[in-house]
Protein backbone atom coordinates (compact mmCIF):
# COMPACT_ATOMS: atom_id res chain seq x y z
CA UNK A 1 22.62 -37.53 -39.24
CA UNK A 2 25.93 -37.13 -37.61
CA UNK A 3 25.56 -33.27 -38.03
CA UNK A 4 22.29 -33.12 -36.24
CA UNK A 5 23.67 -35.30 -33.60
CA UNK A 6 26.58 -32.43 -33.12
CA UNK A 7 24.44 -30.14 -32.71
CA UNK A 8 22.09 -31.37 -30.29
CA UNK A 9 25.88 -32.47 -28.31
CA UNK A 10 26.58 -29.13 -28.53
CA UNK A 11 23.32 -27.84 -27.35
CA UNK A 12 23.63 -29.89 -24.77
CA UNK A 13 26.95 -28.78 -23.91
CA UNK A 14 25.98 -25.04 -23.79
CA UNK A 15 23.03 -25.47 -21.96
CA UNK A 16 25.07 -27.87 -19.00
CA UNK A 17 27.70 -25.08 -19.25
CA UNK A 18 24.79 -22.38 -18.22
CA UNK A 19 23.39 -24.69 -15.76
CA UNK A 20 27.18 -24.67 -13.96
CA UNK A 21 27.56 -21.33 -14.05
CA UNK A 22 24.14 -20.36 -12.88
CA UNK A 23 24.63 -22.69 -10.20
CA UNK A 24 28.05 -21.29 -9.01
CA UNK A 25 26.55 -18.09 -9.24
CA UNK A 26 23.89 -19.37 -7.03
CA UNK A 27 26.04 -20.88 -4.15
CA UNK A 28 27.76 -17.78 -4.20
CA UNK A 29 25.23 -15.45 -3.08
CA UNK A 30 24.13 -18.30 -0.17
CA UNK A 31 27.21 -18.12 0.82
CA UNK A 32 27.70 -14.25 0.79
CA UNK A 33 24.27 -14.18 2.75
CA UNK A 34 25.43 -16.54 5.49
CA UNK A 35 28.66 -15.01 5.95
CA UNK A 36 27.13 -11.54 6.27
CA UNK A 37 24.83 -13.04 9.10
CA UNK A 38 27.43 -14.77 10.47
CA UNK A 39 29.88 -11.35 10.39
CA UNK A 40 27.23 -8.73 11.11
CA UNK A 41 25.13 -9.84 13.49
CA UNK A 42 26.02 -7.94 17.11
CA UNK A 43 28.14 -5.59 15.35
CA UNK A 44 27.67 -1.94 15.61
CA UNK A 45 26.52 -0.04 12.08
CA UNK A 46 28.70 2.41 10.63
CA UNK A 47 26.59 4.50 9.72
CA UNK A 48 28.79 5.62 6.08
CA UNK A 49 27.77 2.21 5.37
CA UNK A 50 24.25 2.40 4.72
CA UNK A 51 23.32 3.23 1.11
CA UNK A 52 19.66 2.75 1.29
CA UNK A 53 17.35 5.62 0.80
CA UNK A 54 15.02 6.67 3.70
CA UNK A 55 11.94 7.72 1.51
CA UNK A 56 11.76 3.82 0.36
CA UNK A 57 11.93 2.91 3.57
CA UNK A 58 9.03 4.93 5.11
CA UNK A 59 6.97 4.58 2.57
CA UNK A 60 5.26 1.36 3.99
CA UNK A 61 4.94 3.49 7.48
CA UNK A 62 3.27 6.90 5.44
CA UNK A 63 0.81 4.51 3.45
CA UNK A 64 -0.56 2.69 6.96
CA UNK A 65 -1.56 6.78 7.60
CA UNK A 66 -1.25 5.64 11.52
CA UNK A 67 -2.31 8.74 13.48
CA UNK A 68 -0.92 7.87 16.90
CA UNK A 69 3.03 8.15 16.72
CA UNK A 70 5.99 10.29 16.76
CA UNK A 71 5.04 13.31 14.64
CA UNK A 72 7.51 14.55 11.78
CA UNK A 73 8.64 17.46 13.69
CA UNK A 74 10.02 15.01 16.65
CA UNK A 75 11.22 12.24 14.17
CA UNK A 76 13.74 14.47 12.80
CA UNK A 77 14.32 16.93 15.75
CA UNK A 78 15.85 13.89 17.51
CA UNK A 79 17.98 12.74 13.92
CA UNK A 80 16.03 9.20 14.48
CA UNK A 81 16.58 8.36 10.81
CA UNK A 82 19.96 7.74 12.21
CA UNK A 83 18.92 5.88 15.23
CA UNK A 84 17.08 3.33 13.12
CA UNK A 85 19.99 2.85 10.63
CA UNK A 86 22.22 2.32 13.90
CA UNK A 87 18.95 -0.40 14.54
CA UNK A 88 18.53 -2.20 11.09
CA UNK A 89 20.63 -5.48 10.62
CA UNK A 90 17.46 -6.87 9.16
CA UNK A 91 17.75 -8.83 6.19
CA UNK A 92 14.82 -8.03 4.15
CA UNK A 93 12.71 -4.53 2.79
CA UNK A 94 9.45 -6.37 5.22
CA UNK A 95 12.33 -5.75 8.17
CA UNK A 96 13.53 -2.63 7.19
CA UNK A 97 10.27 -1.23 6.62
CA UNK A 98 8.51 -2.77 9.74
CA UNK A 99 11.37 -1.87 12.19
CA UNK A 100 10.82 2.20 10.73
CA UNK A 101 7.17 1.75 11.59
CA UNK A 102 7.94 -0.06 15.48
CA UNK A 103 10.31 3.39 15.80
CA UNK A 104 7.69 5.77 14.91
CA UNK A 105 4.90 3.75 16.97
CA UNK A 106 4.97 3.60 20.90
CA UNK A 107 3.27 1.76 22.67
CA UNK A 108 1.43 1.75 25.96
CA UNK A 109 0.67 -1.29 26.97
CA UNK A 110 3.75 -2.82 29.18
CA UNK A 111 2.14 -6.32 28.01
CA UNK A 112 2.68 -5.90 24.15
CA UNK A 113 6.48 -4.63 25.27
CA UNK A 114 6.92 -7.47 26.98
CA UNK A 115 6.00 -9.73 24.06
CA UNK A 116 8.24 -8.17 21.81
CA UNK A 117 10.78 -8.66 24.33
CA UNK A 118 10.40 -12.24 24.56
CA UNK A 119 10.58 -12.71 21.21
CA UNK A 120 13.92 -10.39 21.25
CA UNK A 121 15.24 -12.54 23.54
CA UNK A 122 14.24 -15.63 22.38
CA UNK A 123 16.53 -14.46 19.27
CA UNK A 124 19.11 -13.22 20.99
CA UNK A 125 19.42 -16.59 23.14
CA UNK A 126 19.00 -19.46 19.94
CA UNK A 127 21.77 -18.67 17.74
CA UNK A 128 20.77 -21.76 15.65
CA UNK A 129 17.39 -21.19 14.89
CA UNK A 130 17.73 -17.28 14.83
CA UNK A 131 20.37 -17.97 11.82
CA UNK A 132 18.02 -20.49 10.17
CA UNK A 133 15.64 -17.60 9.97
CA UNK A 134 17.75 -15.11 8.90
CA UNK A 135 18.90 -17.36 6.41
CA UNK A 136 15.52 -17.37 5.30
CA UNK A 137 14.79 -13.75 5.44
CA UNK A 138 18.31 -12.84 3.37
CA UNK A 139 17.33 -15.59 0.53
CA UNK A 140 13.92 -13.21 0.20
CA UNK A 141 16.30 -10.35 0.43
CA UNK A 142 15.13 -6.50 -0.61
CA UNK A 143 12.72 -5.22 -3.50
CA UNK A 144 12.96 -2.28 -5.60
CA UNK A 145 12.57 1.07 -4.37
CA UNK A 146 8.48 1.48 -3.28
CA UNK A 147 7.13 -0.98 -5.56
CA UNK A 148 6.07 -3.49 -2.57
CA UNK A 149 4.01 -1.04 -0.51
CA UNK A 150 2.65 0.04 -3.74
CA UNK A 151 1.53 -3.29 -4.31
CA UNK A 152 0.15 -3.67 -0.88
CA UNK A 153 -1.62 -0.51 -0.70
CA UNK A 154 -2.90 -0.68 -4.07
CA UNK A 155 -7.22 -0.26 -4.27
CA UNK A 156 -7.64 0.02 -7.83
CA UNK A 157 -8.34 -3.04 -10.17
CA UNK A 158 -8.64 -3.75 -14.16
CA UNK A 159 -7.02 -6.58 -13.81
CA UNK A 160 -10.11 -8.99 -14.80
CA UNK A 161 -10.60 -6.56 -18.12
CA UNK A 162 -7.17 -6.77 -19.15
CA UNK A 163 -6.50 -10.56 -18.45
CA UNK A 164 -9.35 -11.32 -20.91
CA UNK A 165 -8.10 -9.60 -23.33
CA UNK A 166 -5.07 -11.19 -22.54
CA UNK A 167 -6.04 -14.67 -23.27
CA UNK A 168 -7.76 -13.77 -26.12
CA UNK A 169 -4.69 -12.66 -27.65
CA UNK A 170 -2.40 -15.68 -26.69
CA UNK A 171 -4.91 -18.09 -27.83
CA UNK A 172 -4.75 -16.55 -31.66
CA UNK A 173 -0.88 -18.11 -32.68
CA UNK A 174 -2.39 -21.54 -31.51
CA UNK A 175 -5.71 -21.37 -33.73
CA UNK A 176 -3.84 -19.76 -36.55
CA UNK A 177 -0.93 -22.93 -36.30
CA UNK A 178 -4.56 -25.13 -36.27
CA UNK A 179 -6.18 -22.95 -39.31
CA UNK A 180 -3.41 -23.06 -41.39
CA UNK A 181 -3.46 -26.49 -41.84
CA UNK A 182 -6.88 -25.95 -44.21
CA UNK A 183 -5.65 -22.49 -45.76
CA UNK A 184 -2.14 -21.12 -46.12
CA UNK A 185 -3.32 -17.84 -45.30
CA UNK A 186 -3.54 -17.90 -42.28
CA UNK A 187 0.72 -18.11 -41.88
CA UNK A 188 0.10 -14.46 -42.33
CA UNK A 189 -2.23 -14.21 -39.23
CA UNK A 190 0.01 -16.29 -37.28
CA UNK A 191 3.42 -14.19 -38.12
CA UNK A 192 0.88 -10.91 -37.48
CA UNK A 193 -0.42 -12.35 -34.11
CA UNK A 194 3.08 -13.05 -33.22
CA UNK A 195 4.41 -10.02 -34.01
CA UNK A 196 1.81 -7.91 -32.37
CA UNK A 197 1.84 -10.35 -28.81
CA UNK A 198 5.75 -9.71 -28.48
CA UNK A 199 5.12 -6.07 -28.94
CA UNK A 200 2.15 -5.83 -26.42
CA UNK A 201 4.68 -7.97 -23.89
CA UNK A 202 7.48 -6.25 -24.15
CA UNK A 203 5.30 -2.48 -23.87
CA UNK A 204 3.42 -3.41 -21.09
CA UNK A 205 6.16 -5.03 -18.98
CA UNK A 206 7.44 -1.26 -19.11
CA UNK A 207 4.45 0.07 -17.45
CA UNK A 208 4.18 -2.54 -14.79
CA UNK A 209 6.75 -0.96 -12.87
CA UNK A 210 5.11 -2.71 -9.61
CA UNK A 211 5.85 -6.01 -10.85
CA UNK A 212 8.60 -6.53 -8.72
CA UNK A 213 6.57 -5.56 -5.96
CA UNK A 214 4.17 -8.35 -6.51
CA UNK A 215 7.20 -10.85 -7.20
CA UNK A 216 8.62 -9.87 -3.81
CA UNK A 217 4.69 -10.13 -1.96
CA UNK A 218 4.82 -13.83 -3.50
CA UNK A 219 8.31 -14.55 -2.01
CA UNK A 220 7.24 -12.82 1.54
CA UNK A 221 4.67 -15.56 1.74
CA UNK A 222 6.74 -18.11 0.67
CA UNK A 223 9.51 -17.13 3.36
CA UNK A 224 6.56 -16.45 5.84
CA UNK A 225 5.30 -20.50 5.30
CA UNK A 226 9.16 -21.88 5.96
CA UNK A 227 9.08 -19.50 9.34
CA UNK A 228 5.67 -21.05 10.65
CA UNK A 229 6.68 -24.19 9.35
CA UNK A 230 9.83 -24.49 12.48
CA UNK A 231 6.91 -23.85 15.12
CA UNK A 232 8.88 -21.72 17.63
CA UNK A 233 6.69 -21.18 20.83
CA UNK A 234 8.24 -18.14 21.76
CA UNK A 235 6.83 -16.39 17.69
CA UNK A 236 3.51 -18.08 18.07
CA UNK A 237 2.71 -17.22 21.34
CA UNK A 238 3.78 -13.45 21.28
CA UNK A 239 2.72 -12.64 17.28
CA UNK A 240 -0.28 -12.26 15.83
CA UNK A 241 -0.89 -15.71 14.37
CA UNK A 242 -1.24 -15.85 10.68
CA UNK A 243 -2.29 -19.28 9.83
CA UNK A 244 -5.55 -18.45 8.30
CA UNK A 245 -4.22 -15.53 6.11
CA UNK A 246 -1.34 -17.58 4.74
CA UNK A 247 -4.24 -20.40 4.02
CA UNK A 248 -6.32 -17.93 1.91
CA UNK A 249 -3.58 -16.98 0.20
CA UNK A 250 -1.78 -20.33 0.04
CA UNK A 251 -2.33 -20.96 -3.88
CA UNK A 252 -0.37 -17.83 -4.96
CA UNK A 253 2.56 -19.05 -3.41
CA UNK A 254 3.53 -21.65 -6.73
CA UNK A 255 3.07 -18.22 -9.04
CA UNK A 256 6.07 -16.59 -10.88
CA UNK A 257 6.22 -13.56 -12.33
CA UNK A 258 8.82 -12.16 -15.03
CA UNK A 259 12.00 -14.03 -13.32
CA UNK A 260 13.82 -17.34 -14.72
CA UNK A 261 14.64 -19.83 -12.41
CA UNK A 262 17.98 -19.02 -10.52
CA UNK A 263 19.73 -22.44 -11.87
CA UNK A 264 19.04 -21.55 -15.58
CA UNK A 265 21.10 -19.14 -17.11
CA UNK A 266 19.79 -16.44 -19.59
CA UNK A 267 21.26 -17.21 -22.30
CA UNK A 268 20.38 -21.12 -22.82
CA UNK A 269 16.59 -19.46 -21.50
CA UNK A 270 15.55 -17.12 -24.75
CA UNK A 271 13.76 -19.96 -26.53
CA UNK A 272 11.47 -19.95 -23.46
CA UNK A 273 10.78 -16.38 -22.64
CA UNK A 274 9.99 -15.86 -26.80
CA UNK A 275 7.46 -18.19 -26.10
CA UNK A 276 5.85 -16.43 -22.80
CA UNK A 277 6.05 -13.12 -24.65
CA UNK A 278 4.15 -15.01 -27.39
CA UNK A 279 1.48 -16.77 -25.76
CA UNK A 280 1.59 -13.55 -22.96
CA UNK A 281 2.37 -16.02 -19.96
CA UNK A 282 3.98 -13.06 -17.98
CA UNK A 283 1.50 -10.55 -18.16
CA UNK A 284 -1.55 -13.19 -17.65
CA UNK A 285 0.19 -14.00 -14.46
CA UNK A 286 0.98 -11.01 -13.43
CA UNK A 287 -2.72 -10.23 -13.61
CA UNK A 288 -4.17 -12.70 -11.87
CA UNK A 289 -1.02 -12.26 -8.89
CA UNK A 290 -2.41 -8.55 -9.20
CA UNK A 291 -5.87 -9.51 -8.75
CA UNK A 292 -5.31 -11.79 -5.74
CA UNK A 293 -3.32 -9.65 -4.03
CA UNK A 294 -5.63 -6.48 -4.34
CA UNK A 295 -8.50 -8.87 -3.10
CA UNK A 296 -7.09 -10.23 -0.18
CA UNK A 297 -4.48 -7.10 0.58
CA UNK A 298 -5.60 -7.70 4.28
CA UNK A 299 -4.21 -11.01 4.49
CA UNK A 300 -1.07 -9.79 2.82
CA UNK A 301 -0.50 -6.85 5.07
CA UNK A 302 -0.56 -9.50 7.62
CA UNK A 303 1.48 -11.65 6.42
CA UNK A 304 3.55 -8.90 5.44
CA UNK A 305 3.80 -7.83 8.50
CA UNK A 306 4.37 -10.66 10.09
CA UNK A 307 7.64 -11.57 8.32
CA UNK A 308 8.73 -7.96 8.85
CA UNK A 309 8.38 -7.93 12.47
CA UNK A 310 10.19 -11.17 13.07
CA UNK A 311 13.07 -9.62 11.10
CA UNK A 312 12.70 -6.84 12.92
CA UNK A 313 13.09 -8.15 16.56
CA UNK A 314 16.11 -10.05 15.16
CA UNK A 315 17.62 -6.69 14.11
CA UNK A 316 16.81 -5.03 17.72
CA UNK A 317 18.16 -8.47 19.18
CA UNK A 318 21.87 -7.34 17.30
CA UNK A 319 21.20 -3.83 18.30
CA UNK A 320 21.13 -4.79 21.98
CA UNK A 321 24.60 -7.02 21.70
CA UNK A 322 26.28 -4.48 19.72
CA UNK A 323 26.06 -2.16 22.65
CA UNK A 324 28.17 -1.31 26.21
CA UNK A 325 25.14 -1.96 28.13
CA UNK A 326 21.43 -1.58 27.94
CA UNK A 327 18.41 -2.24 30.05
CA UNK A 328 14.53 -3.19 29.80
CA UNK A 329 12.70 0.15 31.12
CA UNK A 330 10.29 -0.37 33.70
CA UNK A 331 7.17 1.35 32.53
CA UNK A 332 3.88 2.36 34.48
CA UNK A 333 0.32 3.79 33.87
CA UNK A 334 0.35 7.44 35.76
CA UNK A 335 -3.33 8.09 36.68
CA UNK A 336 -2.65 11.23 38.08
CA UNK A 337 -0.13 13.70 37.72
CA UNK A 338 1.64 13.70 40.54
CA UNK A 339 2.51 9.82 39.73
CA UNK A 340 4.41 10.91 36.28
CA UNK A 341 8.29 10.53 36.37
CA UNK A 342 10.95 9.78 34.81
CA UNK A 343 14.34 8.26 36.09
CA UNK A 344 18.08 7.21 34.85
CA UNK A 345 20.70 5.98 35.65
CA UNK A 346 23.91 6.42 33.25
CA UNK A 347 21.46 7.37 30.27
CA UNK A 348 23.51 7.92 26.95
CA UNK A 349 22.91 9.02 23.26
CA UNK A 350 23.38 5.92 21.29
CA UNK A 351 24.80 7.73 18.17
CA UNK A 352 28.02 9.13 20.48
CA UNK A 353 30.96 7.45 20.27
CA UNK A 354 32.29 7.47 24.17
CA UNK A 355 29.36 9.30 25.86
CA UNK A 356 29.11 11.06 28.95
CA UNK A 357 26.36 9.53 30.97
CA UNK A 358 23.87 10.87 32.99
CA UNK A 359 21.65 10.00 35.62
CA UNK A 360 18.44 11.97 36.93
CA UNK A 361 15.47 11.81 38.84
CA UNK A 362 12.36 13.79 37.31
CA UNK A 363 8.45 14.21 38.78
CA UNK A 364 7.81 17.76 37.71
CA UNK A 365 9.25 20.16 34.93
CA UNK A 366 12.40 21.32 34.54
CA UNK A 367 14.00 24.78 32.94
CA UNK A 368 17.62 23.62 31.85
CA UNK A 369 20.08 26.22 31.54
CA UNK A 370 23.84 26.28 31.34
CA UNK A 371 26.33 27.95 29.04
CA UNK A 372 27.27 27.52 25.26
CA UNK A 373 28.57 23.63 24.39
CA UNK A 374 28.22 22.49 27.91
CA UNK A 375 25.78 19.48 26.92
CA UNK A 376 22.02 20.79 27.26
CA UNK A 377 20.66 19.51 23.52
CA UNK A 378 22.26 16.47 23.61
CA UNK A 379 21.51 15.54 27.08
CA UNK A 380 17.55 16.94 26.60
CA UNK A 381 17.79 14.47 23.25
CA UNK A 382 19.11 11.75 24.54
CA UNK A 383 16.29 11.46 27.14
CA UNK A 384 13.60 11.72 24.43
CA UNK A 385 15.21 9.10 22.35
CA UNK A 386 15.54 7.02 25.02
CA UNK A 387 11.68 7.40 25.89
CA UNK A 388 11.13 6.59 22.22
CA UNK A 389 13.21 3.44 22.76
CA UNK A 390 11.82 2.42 25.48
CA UNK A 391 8.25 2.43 24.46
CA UNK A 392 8.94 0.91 20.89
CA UNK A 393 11.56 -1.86 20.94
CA UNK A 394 11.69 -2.17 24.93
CA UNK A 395 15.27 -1.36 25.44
CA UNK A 396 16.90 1.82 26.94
CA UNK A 397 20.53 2.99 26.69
CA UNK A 398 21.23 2.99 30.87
CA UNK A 399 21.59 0.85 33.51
CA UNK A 400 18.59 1.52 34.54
CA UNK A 401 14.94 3.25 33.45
CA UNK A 402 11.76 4.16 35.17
CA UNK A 403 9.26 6.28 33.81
CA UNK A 404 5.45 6.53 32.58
CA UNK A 405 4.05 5.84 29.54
CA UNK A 406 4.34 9.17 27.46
CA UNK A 407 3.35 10.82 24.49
CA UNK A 408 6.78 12.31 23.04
CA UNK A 409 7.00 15.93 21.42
CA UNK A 410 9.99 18.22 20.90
CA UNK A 411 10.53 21.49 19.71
CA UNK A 412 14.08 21.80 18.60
CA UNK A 413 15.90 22.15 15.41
CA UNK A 414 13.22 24.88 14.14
CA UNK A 415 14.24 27.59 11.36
CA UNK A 416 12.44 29.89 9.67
CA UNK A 417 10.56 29.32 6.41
CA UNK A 418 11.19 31.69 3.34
CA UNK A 419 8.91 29.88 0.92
CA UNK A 420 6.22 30.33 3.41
CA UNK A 421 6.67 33.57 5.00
CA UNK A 422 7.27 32.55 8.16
CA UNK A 423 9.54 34.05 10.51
CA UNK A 424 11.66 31.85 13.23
CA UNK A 425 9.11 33.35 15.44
CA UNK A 426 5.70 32.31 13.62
CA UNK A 427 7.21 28.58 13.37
CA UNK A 428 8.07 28.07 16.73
CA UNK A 429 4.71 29.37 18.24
CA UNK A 430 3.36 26.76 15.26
CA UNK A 431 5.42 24.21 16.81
CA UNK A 432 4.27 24.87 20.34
CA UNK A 433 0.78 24.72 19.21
CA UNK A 434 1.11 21.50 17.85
CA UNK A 435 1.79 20.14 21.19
CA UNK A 436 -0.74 22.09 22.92
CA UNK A 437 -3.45 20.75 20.68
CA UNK A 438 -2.46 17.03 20.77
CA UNK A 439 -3.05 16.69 24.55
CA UNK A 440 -5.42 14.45 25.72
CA UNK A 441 -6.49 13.05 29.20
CA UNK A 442 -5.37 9.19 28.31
CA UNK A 443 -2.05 9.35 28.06
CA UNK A 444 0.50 12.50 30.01
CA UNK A 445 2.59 14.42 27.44
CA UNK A 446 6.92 14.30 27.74
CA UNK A 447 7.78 17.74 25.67
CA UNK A 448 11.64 18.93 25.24
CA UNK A 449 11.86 21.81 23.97
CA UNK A 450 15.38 23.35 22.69
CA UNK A 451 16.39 27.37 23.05
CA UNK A 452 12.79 28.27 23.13
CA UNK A 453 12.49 32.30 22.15
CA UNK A 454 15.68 32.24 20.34
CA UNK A 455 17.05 35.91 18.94
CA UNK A 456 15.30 37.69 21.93
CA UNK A 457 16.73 39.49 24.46
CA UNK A 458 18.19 36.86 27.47
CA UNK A 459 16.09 39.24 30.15
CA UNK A 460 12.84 38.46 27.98
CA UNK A 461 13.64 35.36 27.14
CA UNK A 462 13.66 34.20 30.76
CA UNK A 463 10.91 35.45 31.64
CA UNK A 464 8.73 34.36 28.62
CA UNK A 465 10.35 31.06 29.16
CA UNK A 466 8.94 30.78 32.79
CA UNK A 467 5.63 31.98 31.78
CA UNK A 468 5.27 29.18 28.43
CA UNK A 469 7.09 26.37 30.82
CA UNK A 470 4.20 27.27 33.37
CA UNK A 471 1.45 27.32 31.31
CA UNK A 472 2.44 24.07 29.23
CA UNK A 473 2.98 22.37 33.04
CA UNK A 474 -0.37 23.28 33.42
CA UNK A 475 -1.53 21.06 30.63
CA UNK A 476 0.75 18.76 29.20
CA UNK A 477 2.24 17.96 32.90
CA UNK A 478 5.68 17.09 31.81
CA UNK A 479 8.26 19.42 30.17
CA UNK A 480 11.83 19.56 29.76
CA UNK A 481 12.57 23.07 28.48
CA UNK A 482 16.20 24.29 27.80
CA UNK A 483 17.25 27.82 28.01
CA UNK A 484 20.72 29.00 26.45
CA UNK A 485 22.04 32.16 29.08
């Protein structure tokens, strides 16, 4: 007797031992996430600090397969990977991969800039609240690689097949325990059921490699229920309100999927997970979390979205106090094209440490020229940027900003393509073609385009310049074209 009641004081003793450890383990990381709020917010990125890798992060953008935004060719002409790392103090992989999608998504409508704004502001001028939320957001923290968006954008479904034959298989231990009482035999059913159940758990666990993703889905409406729950006027009455989505979805948010609870460490927790890889607990969840989420993906992507954009805004909110100075543009509607412009006043690159700035006056297009390394592609880049800024997260690097609402295309950093057999020539004219056929009569097209002609003659190049700067004038209306002499 005393023996047994030594070990069950020394069970006991382990198990408090894990609790303490999982617990300082616990406070730990809260801490670490309120101190990197607390240190990072406002602060400009350094840019050899970001680890994350870009393909994750567009992924949720690519899978949306939005039609209207800034093409590839622009995205990377202008390096704005590196603008929106300079952008993202978000906290979470909904903010990181929302704020990609706001950057590569103007808009033009000054009313849904001016809601983002408020909601910008709102963050940048409640400390308390905007930390309460970020606290939020860094407890649901970042998921794995793509497996989120593959989650999300996930349309195919044997999830009802293989949880029957799930519960089928975790309810044959239990009867063979039962049967056993009548005939011995069936010990040798229940050790062959066991056996095979732990095998099938720990094989298919390998091949749900998007099970993290759906953990992380249940955790974004978890985080996205605490958010609504503070009732800020200034989120409710300039986001999309997703009260009914999170209803629909509201019984998912109790599920759990392959993780222990934080406060219980790993070691006192084997008895348990034998037991789920026995009676298949895991992998019954994890299809019926599948199946929900594939049924109501709408409500998700909401939701999803949601969350992301609030994080987000708070990210542009610390990109806004982490630099000199800023303003809001002032955007109009051009319905003809003598009303298109675009004006500056001490415009800079926000990648350059100590910039020059500029200011300018545009209502027609311009042929830049000037000699080698006097400023023409960075000035021509930081204008399109800052048109990209200003239609996206409602901020411009200047004092000041006027200009229409534009589509944005550049032809710049072009080279020639030896697995295609294409010359420098044959992609440039590609290039320019691009922008020629995505004109339309809605909305006045803002091209920059870098060295155009480059290896020919400067006599020819001139004058072919003139004649492709007249003819795009004609009808795109607005180009800034620079010319190398």
């Amino acid at each position: 007797m005393r023996d047994i009641i030594n070990f069950l004081l020394g069970m006991g003793f382990i198990f408090l031992l894990g609790i303490s450890f999982s617990l300082f383990d616990y406070m730990s990381k809260m801490k670490y996430i309120k101190e990197s709020i607390l240190n990072n917010y406002g602060k400009e990125i350094d840019l050899e600090d970001v680890k994350y890798k870009m393909v994750s992060v567009s992924s949720y953008f690519e899978n949306k397969k939005i039609k209207k935004c800034v093409d590839d060719i622009t995205w990377n002409d202008l390096s704005m990977d590196d603008i929106y790392k300079k952008i993202n103090n978000t906290q979470s992989s909904a903010g990181r991969d929302v704020l990609y999608t706001i950057l590569r998504c103007p808009l033009y409508d000054k009313e849904d800039l001016l809601k983002r704004d408020k909601v910008i502001d709102y963050f940048r001028n409640n400390e308390e609240k905007r930390r309460e939320i970020q606290y939020t957001l860094g407890k649901l923290g970042e998921s794995k690689e793509l497996y989120t968006t593959n989650c999300l954008f996930n349309e195919m479904d044997d999830s009802k097949s293989k949880l029957l034959r799930y519960k089928i298989l975790s309810y044959i231990p239990l009867i063979s325990i039962l049967l056993s009482f009548l005939n011995g035999y069936f010990l040798i059913l229940l050790v062959a059921s066991i056996g095979v159940n732990i095998w099938i758990s720990y094989n298919d666990k390998q091949y749900n490699y998007n099970i993290d993703g759906f953990t992380y889905i249940i955790s974004v409406v978890r985080a996205a229920n605490k958010i609504k729950e503070l009732n800020i006027g200034d989120i409710n009455d300039n986001l999309e309100d997703i009260s009914d989505s999170l209803e629909k979805v509201k019984k998912i948010r109790n599920k759990s999927m392959g993780e222990s609870s934080p406060m219980i460490n790993s070691d006192v927790n084997v008895f348990s997970e034998y037991i789920n890889m026995i009676s298949l607990k895991e992998l019954r969840d994890y299809e019926k979390v599948k199946n929900t989420v594939i049924k109501n993906s709408k409500e998700f992507k909401e939701i999803y979205d949601y969350v992301g954009t609030i994080d987000a805004l708070i990210g542009v909110a610390s990109f806004r106090d982490s630099l000199d100075y800023y303003s809001k543009p002032n955007l109009i509607k051009s319905n003809c094209k003598e009303e298109n412009k675009i004006e500056f006043v001490d415009i800079y690159h926000p990648l350059i440490k100590n910039p020059i700035a500029n200011s300018g006056m545009f209502n027609n297009s311009v042929l830049l020229t000037g000699s080698n390394a006097s400023g023409k592609s960075t000035f021509i880049k930081t204008v399109a940027i800052n048109a990209i800024l200003s239609q996206t997260i409602f901020t411009s690097c200047a004092r000041e900003y006027n200009s229409s609402f534009f589509n944005i295309y550049t032809s710049m950093a072009l080279k020639d393509d030896i697995f295609s057999s294409e010359s420098y020539y044959i992609v440039e004219i590609k290039s320019l073609k691009r922008i020629i056929d995505s004109v339309n009569d809605d909305v006045p097209c803002l091209c920059f385009v870098d060295e155009i002609l480059r290896g020919t003659n400067t006599v020819e190049r001139i004058a072919s310049s003139t004649e492709v700067l007249s003819h795009l004038e004609k009808i795109i209306l607005f180009v800034l074209l620079q010319l190398m002499i």
